[in-house]
N, C-alpha and C. Protein backbone atom coordinates (compact mmCIF):
# COMPACT_ATOMS: atom_id res chain seq x y z
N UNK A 1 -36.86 37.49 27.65
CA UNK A 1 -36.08 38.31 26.73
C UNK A 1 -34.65 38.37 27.24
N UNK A 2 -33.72 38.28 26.38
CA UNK A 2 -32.17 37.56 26.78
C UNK A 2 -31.51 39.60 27.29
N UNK A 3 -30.79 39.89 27.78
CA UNK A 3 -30.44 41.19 28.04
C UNK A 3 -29.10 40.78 28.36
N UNK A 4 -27.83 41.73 27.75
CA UNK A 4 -26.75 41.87 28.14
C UNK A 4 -26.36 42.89 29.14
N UNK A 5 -25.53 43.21 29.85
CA UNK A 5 -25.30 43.89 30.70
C UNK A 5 -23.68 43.71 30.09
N UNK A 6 -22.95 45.44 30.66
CA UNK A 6 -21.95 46.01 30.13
C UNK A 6 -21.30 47.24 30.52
N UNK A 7 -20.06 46.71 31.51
CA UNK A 7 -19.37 48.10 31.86
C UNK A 7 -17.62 48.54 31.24
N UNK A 8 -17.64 49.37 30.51
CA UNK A 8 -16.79 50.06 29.99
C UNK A 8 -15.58 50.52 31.49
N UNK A 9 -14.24 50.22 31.23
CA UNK A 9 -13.57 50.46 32.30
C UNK A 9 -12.33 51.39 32.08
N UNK A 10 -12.01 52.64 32.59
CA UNK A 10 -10.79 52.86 32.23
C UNK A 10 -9.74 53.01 33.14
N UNK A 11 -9.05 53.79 33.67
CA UNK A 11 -8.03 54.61 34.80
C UNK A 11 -8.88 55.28 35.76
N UNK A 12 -9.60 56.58 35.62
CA UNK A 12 -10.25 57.21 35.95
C UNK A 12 -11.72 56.93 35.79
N UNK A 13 -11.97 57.04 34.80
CA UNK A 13 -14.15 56.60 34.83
C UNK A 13 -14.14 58.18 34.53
N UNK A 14 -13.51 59.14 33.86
CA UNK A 14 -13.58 60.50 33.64
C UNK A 14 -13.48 61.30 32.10
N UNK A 15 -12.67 59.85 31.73
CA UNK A 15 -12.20 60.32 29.70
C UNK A 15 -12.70 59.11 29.34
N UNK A 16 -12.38 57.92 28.27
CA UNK A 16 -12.40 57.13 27.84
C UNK A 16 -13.83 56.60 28.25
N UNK A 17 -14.20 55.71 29.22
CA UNK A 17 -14.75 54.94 29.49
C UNK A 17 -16.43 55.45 29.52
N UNK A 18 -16.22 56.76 30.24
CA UNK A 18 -17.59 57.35 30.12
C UNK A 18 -18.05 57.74 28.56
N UNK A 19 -17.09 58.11 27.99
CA UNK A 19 -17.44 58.43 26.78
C UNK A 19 -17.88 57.06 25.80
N UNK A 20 -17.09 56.08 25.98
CA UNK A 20 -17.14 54.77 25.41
C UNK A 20 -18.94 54.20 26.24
N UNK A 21 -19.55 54.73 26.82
CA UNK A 21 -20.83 54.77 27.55
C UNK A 21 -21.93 55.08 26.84
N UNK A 22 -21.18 56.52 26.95
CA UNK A 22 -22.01 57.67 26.43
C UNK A 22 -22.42 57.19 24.64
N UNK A 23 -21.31 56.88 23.77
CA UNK A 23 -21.64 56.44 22.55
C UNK A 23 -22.45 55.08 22.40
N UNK A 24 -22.16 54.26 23.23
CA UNK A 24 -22.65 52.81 23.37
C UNK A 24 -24.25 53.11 23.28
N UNK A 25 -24.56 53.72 24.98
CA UNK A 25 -26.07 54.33 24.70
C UNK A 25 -26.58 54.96 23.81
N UNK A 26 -26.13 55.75 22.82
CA UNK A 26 -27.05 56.26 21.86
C UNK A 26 -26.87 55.57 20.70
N UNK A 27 -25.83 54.61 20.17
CA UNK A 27 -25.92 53.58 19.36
C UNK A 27 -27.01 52.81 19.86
N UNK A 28 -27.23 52.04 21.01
CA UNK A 28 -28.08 51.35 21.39
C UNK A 28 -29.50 51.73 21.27
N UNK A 29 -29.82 53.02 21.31
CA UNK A 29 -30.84 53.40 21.33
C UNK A 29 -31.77 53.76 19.87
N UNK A 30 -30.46 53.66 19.00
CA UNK A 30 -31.39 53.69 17.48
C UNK A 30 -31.39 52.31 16.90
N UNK A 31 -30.20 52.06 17.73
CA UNK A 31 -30.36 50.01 17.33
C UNK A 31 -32.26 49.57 17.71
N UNK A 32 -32.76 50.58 18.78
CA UNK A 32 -33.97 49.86 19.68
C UNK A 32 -33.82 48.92 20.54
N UNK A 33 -32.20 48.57 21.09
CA UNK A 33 -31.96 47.59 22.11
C UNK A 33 -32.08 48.20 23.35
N UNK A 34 -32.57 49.33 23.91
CA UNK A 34 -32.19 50.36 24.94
C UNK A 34 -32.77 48.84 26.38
N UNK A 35 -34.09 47.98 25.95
CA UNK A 35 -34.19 47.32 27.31
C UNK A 35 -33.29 45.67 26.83
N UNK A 36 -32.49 45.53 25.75
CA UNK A 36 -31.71 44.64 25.88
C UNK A 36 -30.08 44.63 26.45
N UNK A 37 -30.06 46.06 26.47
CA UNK A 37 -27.99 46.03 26.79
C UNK A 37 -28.57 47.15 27.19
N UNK A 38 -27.80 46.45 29.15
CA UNK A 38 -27.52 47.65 29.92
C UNK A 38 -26.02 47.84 29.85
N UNK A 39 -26.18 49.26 30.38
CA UNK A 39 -24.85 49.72 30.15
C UNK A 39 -24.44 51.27 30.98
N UNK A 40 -23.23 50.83 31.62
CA UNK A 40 -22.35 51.40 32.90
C UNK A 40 -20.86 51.57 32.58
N UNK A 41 -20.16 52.22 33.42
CA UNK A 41 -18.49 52.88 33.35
C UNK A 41 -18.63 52.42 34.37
N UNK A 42 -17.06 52.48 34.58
CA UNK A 42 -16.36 53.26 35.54
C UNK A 42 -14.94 52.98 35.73
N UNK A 43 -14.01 52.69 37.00
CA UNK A 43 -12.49 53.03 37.03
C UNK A 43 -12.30 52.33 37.95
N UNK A 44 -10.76 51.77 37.04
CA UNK A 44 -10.11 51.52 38.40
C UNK A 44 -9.37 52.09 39.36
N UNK A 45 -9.20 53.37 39.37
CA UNK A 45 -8.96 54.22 40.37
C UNK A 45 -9.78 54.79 41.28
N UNK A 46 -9.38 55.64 42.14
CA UNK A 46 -10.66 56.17 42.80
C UNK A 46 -10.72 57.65 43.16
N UNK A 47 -9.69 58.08 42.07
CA UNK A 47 -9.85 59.68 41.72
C UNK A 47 -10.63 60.93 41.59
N UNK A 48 -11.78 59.91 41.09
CA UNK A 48 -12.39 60.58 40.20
C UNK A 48 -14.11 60.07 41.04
N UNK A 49 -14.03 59.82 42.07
CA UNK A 49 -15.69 59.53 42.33
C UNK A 49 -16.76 60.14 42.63
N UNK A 50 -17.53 60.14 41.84
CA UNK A 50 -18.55 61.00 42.15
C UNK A 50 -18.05 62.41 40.76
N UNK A 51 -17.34 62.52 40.51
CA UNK A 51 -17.22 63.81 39.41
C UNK A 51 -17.77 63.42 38.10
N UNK A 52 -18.08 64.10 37.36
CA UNK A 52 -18.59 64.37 36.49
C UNK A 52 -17.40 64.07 35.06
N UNK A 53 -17.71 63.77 33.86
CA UNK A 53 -16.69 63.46 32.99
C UNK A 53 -15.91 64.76 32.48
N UNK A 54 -14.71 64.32 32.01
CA UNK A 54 -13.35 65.70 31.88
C UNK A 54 -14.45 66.85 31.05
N UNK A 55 -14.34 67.76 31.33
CA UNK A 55 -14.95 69.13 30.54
C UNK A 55 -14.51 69.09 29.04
N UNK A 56 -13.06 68.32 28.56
CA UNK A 56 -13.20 67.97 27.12
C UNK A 56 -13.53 67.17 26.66
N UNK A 57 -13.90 65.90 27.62
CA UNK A 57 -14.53 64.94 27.07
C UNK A 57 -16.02 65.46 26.62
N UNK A 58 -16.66 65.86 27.60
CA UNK A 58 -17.99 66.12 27.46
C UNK A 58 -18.02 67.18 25.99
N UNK A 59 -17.38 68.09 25.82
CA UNK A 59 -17.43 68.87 24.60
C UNK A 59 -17.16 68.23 23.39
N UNK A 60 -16.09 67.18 23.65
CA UNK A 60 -15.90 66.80 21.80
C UNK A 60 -17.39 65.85 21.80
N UNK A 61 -17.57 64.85 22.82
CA UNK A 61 -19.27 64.05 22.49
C UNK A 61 -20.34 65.32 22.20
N UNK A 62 -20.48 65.99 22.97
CA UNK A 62 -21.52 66.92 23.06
C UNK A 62 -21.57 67.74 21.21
N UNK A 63 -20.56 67.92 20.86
CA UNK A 63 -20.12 68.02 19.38
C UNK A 63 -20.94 67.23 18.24
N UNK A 64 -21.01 65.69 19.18
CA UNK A 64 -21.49 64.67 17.86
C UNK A 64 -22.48 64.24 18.28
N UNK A 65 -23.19 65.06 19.18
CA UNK A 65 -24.82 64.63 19.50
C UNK A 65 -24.55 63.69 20.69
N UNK A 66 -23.74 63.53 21.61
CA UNK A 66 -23.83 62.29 22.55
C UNK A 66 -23.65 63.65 24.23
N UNK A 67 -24.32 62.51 24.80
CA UNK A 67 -24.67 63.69 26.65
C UNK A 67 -23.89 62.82 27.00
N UNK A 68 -23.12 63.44 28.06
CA UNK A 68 -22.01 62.68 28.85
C UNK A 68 -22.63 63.24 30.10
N UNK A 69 -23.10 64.66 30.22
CA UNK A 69 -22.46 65.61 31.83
C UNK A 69 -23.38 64.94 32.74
N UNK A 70 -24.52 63.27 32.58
CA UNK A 70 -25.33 63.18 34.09
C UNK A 70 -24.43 61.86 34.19
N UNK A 71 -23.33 61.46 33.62
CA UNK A 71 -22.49 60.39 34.19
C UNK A 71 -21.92 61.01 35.29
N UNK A 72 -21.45 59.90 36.31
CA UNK A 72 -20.44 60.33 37.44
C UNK A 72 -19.56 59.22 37.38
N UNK A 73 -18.28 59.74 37.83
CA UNK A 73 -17.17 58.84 37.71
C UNK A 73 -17.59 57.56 39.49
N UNK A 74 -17.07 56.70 39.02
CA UNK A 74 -17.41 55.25 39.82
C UNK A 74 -16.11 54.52 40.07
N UNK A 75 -15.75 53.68 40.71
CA UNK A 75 -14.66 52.73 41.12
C UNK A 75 -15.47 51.20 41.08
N UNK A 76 -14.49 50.66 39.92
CA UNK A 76 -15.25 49.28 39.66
C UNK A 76 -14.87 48.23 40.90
N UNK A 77 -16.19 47.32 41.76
CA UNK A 77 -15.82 46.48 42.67
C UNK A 77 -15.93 45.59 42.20
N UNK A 78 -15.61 44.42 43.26
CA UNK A 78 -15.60 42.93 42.74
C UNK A 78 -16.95 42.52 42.59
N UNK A 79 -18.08 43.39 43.44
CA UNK A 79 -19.39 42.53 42.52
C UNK A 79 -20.03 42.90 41.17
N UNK A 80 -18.93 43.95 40.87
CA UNK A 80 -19.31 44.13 39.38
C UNK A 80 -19.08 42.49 38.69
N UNK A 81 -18.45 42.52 38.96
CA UNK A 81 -17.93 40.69 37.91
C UNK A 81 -19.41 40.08 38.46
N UNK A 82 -20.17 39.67 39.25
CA UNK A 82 -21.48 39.25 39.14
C UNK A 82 -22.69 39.98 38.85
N UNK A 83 -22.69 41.17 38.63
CA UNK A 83 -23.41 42.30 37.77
C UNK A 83 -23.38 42.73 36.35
N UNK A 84 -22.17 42.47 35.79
CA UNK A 84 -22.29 42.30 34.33
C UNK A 84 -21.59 40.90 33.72
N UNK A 85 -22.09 40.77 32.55
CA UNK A 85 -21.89 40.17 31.59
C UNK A 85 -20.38 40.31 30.91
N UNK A 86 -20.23 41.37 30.45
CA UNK A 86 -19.11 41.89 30.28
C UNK A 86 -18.08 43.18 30.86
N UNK A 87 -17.11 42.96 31.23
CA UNK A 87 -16.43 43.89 31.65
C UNK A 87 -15.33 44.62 30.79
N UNK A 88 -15.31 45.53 29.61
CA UNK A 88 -14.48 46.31 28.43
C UNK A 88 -13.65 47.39 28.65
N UNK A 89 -12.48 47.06 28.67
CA UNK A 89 -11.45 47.44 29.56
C UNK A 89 -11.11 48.31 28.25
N UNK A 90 -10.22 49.77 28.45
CA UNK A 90 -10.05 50.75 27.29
C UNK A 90 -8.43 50.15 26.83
N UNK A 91 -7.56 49.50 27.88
CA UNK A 91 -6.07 49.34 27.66
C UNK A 91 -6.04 47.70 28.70
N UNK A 92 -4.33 47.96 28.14
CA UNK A 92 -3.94 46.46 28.73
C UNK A 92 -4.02 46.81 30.40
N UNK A 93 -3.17 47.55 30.94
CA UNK A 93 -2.84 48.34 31.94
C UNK A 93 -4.51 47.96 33.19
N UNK A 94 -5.85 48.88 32.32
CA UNK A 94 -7.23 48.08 32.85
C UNK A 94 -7.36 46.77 32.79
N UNK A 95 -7.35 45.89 31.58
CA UNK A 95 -7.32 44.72 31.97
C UNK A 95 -6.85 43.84 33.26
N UNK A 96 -5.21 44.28 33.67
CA UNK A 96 -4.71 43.82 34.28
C UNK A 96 -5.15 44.33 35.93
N UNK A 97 -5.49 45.10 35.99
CA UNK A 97 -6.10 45.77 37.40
C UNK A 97 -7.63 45.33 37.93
N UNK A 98 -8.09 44.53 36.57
CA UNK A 98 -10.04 44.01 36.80
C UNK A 98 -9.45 42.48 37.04
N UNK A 99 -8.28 41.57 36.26
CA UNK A 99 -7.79 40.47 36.50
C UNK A 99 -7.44 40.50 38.09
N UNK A 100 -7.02 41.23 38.65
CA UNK A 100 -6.52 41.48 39.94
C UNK A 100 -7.90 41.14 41.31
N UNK A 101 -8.84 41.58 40.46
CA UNK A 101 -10.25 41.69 41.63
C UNK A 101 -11.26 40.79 41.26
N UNK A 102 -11.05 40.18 39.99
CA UNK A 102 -12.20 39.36 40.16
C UNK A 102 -11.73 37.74 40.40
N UNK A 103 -12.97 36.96 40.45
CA UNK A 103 -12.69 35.44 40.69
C UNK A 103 -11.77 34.98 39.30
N UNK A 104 -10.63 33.83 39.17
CA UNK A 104 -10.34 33.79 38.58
C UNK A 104 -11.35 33.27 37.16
N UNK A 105 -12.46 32.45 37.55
CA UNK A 105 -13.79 31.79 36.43
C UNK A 105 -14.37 32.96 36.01
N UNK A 106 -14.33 34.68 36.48
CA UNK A 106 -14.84 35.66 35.84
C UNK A 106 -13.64 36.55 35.01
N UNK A 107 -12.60 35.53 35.03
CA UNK A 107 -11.70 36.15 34.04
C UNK A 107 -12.15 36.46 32.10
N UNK A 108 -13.04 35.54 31.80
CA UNK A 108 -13.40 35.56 30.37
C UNK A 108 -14.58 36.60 30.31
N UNK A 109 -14.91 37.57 31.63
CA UNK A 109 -15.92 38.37 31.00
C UNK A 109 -15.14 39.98 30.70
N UNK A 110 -14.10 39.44 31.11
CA UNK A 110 -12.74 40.96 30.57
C UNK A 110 -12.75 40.92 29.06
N UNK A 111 -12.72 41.89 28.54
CA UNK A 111 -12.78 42.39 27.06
C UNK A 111 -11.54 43.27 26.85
N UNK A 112 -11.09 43.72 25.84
CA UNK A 112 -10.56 45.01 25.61
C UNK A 112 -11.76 45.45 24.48
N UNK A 113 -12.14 46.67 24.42
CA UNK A 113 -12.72 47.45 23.72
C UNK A 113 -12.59 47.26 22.29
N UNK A 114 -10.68 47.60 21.59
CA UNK A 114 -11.02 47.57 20.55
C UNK A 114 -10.60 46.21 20.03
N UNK A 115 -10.98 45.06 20.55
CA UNK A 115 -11.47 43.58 20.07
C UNK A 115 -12.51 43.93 18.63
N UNK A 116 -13.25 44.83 19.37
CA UNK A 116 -14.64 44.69 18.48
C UNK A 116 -14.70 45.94 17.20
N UNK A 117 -13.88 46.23 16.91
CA UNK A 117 -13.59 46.86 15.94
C UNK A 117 -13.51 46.17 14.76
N UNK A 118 -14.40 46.29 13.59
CA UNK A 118 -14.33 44.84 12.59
C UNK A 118 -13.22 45.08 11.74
N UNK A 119 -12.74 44.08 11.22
CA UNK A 119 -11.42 44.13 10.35
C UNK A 119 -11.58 45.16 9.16
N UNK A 120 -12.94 45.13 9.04
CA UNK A 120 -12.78 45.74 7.49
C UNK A 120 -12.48 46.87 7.88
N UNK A 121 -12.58 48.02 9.23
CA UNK A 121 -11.95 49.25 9.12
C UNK A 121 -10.84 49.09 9.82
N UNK A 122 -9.92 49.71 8.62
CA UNK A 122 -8.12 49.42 8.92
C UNK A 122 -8.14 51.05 9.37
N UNK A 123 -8.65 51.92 9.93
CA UNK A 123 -8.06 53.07 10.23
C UNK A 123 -7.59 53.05 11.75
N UNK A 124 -7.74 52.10 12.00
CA UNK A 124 -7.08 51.84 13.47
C UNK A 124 -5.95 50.60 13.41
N UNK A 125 -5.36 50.08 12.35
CA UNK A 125 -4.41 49.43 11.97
C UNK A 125 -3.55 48.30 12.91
N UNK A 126 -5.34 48.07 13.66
CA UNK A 126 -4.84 46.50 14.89
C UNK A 126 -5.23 47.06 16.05
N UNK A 127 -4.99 48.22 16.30
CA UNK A 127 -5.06 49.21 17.81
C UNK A 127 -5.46 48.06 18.72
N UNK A 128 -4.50 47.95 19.74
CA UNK A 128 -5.39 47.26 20.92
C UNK A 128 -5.57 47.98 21.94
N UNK A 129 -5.80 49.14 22.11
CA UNK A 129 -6.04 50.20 22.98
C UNK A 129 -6.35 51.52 22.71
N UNK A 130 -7.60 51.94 23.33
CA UNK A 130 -8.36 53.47 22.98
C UNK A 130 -7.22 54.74 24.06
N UNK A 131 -6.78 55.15 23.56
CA UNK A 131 -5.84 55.96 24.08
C UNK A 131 -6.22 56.65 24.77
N UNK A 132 -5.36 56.94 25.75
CA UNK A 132 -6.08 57.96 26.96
C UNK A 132 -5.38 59.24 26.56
N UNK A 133 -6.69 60.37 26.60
CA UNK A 133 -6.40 61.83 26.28
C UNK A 133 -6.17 62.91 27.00
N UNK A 134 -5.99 62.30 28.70
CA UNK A 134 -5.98 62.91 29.68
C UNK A 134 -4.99 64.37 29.94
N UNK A 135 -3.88 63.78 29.19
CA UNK A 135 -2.35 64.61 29.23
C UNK A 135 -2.85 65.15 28.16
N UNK A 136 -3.33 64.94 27.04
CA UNK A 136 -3.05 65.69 25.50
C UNK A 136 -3.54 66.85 25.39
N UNK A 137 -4.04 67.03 24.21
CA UNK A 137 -4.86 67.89 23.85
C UNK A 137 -6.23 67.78 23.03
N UNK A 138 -7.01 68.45 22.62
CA UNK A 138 -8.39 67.96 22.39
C UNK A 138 -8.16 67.21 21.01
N UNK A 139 -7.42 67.10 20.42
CA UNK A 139 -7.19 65.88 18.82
C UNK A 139 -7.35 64.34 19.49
N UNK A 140 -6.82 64.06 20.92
CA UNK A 140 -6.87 63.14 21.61
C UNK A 140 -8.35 62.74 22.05
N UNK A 141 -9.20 63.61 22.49
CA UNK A 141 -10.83 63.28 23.27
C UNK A 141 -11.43 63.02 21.62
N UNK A 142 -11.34 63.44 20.50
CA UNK A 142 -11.75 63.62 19.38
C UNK A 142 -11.26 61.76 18.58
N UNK A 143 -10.13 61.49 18.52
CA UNK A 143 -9.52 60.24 18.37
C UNK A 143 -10.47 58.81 19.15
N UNK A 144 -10.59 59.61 20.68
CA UNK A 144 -11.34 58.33 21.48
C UNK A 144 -12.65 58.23 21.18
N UNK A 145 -13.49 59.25 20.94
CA UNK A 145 -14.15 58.87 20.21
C UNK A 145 -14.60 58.21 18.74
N UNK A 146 -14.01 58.62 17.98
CA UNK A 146 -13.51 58.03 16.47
C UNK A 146 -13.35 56.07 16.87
N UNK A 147 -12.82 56.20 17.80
CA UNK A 147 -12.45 54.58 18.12
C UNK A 147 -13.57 54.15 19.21
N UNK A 148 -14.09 54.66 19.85
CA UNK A 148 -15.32 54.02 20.82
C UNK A 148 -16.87 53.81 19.61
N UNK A 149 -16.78 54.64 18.73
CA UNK A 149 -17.78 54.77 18.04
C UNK A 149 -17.53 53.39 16.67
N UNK A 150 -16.34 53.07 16.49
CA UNK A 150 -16.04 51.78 15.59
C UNK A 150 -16.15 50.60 16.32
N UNK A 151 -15.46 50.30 17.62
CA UNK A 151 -15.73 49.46 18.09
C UNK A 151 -17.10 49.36 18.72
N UNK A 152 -17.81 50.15 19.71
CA UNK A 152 -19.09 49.95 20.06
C UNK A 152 -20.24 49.46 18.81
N UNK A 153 -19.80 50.16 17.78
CA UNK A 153 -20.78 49.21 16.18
C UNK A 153 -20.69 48.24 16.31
N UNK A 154 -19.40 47.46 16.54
CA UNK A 154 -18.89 45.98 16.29
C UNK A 154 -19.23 45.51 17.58
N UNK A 155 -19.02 45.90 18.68
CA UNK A 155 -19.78 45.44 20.02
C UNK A 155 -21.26 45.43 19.60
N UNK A 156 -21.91 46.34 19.16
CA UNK A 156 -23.70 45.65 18.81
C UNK A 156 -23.44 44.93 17.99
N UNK A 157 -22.92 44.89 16.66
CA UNK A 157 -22.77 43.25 16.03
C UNK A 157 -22.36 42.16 16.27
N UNK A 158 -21.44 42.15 17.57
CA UNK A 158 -20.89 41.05 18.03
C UNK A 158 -22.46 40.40 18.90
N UNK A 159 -22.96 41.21 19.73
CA UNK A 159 -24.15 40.84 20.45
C UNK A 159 -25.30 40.69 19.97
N UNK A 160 -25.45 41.15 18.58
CA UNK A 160 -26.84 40.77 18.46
C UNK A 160 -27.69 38.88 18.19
N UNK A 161 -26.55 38.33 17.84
CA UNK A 161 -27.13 37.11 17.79
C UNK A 161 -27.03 36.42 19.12
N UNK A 162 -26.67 36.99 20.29
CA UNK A 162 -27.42 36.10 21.45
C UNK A 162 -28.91 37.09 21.99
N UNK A 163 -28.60 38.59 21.58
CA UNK A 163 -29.96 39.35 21.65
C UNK A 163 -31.11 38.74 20.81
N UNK A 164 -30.80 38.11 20.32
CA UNK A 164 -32.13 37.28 19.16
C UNK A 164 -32.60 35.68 19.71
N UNK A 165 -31.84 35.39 20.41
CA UNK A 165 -32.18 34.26 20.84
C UNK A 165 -33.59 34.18 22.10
């Protein structure tokens, strides 16, 4: 049975990325893929290790039915690049910090997130980056989700035809 593996990456591993997790898994889980796509966070910083996700993150998910609070924030290493499949970076800024650590031949398993956002929803009007809500205010944790929850759809549609194989 073919299984993807999949870690969501942001700054911290505290807003964005856990949450972009947190939705992935419970999409996944009514998809019925829960033993085909595994799925992990974390950061390229190392701020945040071992803590628990921002207290507004966890409230706006916790809002729309998604558990964030048994994630812990993580610091992505270089054997992540031989542990997943894909590595889905929230901004350019991540991209460029996972390009930095891995082999250059594990450069094509870098993603940006909202790649997978399908064309037909224009309410993100190209976005190539899930905004970080760290500084804002809660319209911001509310937004990242709105956009982890469009693209993670389009991330299970992008994957399901090698999940079928």
């Amino acid at each position: 049975m073919k299984t993807v593996s999949i870690c969501f990456v942001c700054l911290g591993n505290i807003c964005r990325s856990p949450t972009a997790e947190g939705v992935m898994r419970h999409l996944v889980a009514e998809a019925n893929l829960v033993e085909r796509i595994l799925i992990d966070s974390a950061g390229t910083g190392d701020w945040h290790i071992g803590q628990p996700p921002d207290d507004r993150a966890q409230q706006a998910a916790s809002r729309r039915g998604y558990e964030l609070a048994a994630l812990r924030g993580r610091q992505i290493v270089a054997a992540d690049f031989e542990r997943f499949d894909l590595l889905i970076a929230m901004d350019d800024k991540n991209v460029a910090a996972l390009s930095k650590i891995c082999q250059p031949a594990q450069r094509d398993k870098i993603r940006l997130l909202m790649e997978f956002v399908p064309e037909t929803d224009s309410r993100w009007g190209g976005a190539r980056e899930v905004a970080d809500p760290y500084f804002g205010g809660a319209d911001g944790f509310e937004q990242v989700l709105d956009q982890c929850e469009a693209a993670c759809r389009g991330l299970i549609a992008a994957l399901s035809p090698q999940l079928t194989r």
